[in-house]
Protein backbone atom coordinates (compact mmCIF):
# COMPACT_ATOMS: atom_id res chain seq x y z
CA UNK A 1 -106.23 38.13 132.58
CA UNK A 2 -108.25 35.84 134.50
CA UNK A 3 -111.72 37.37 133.55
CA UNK A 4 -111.35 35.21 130.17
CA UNK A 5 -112.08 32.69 131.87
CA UNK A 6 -115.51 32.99 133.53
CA UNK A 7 -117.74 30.61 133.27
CA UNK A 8 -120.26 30.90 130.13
CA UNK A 9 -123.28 28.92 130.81
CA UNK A 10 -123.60 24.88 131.42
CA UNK A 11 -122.44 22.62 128.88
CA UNK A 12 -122.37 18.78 129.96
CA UNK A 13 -119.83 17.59 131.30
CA UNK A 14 -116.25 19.33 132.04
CA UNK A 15 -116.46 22.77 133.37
CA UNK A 16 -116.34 25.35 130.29
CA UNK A 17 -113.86 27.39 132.57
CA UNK A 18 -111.25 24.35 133.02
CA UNK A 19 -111.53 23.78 128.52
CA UNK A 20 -110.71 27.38 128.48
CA UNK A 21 -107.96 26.66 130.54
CA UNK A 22 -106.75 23.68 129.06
CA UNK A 23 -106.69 25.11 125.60
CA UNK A 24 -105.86 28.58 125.94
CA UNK A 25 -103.23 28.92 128.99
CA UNK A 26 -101.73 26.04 129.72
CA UNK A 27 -101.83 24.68 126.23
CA UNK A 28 -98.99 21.87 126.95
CA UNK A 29 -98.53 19.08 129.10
CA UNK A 30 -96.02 21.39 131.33
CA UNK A 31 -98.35 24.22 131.15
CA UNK A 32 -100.93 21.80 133.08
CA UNK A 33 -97.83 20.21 135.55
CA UNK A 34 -97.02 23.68 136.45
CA UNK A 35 -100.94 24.98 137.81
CA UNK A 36 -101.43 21.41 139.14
CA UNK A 37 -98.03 22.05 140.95
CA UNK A 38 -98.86 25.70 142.07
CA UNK A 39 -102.36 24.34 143.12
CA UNK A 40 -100.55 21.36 145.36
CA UNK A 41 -98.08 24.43 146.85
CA UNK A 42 -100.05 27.45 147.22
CA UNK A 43 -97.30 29.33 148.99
CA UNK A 44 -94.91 28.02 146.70
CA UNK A 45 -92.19 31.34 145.86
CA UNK A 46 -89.85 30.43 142.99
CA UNK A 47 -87.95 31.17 139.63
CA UNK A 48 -87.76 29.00 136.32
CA UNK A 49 -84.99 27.51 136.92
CA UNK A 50 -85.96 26.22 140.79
CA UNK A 51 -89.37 25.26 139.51
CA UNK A 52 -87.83 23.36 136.61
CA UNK A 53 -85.85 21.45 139.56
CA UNK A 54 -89.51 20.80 141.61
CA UNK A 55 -90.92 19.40 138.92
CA UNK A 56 -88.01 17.67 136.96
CA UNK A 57 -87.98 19.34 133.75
CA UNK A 58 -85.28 21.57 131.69
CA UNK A 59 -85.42 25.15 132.61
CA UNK A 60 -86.04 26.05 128.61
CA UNK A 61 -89.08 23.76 128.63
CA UNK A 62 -90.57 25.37 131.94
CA UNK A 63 -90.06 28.86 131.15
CA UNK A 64 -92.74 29.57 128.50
CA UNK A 65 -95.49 27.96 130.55
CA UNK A 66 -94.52 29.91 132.91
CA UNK A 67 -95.22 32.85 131.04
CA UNK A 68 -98.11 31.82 129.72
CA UNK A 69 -99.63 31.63 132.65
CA UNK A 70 -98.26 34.80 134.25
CA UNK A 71 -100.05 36.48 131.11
CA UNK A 72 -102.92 35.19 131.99
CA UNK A 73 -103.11 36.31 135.26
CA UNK A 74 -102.59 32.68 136.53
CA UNK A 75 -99.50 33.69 138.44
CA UNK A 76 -97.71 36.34 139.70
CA UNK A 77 -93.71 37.32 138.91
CA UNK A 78 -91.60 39.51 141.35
CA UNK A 79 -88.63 40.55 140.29
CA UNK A 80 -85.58 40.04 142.98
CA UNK A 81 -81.88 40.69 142.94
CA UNK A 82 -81.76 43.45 140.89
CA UNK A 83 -83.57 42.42 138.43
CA UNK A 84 -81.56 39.13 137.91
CA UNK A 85 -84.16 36.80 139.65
CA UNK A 86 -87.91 36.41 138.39
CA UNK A 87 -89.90 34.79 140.76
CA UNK A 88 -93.16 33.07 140.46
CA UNK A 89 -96.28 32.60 142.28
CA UNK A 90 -100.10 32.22 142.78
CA UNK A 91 -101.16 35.90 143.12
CA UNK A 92 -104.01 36.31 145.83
CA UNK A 93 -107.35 35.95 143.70
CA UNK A 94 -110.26 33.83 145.25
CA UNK A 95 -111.00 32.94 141.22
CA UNK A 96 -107.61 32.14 140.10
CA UNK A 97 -107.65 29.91 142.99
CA UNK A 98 -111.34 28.01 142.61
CA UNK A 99 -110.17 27.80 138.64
CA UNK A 100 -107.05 25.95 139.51
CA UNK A 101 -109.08 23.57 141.88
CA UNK A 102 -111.84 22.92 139.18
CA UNK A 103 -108.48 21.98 136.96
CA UNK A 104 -106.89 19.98 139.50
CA UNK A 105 -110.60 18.19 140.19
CA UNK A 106 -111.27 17.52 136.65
CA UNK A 107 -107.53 16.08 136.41
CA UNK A 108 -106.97 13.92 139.25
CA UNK A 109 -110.77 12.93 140.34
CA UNK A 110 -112.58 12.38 137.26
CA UNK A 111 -110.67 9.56 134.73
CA UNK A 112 -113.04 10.76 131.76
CA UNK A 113 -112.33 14.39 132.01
CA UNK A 114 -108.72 13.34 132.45
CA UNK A 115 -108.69 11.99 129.46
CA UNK A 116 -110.17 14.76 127.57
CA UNK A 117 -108.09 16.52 129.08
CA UNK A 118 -105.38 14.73 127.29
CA UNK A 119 -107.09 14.78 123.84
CA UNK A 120 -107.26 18.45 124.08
CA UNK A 121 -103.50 18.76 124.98
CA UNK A 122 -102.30 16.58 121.85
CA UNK A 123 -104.77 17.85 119.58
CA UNK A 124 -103.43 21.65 120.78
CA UNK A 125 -99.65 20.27 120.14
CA UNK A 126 -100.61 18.77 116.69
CA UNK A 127 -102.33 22.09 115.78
CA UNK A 128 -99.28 24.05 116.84
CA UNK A 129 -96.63 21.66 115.17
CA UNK A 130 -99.13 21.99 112.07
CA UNK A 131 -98.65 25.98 112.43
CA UNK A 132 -95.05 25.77 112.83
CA UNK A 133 -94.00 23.62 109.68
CA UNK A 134 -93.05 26.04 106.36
CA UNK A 135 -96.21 25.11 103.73
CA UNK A 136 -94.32 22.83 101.16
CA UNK A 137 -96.95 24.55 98.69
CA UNK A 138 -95.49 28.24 99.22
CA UNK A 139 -91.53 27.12 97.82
C-alpha cells in the first residue's frame, strides 16, 4: 500500500518518497510512463489494453506495471463486464496524489533528478536481468 511510501526524514536532494517510488513500484521505464500518464489524466478510466493504446506500447509490456502499481495502492482496478474487463484508475487518496506530483516534479522540472531518475531505472533493469539469468556456476 501507499503507507510504504511516507516520507522518512530529509536527505539532500530528491524526495526519499519519489526513490521509493522509482525503485520499488514503478521499477521500469513503463512503470514511470504509466503514473506520469495517470498524473497528466487524473480522471483517466481504462483497461491494459486501452492504456497500452494511450501510451503506445504492447498490451504485454503495460500490463505488469500496471499491476505493480495497483499493488501498491497506486491505482485502483474495477472489474466490468462480467468480469471480462479490468479497469484502471487513480483511486481517491490526497497522498497517492501529492506522491505522483512529487514524481512528475522531480521528472519533468528538475534535469538532475531526471537523470537519477534514469540511473535508478537501468541500474533496477540490470539488477533484475542479473536475477533472471541461470548461474553458469550451478550446471
Amino acid at each position: 500500500m501507499y503507507n510504504n511510501y511516507i516520507h522518512r526524514g530529509g536527505v539532500s536532494g530528491m524526495d526519499t518518497r519519489v526513490r521509493d517510488f522509482i525503485v520499488e513500484v514503478a521499477r521500469d521505464v513503463i512503470g514511470l510512463d504509466i503514473a506520469l500518464f495517470f498524473q497528466s489524466n487524473p480522471a483517466t478510466f481504462d483497461t491494459s489494453a486501452g492504456l497500452a493504446l494511450r501510451l503506445h506500447r504492447h498490451h504485454e509490456e503495460v500490463q505488469p506495471a500496471l499491476e505493480r502499481l495497483a499493488e501498491a495502492g497506486v491505482l485502483e482496478v474495477f472489474t466490468r463486464g462480467d468480469g471480462r474487463y479490468r479497469c484502471y484508475t487513480l483511486p481517491r487518496d490526497s497522498q497517492v496524489w501529492h506522491l505522483l506530483c512529487l514524481v512528475c516534479e522531480a521528472y519533468l522540472d528538475h534535469p538532475e533528478a531526471r537523470k537519477e531518475i534514469v540511473r535508478m531505472l537501468i541500474r533496477r533493469h540490470t539488477e533484475d536481468r542479473a536475477r533472471s539469468q541461470p548461474d553458469p556456476t550451478e550446471e
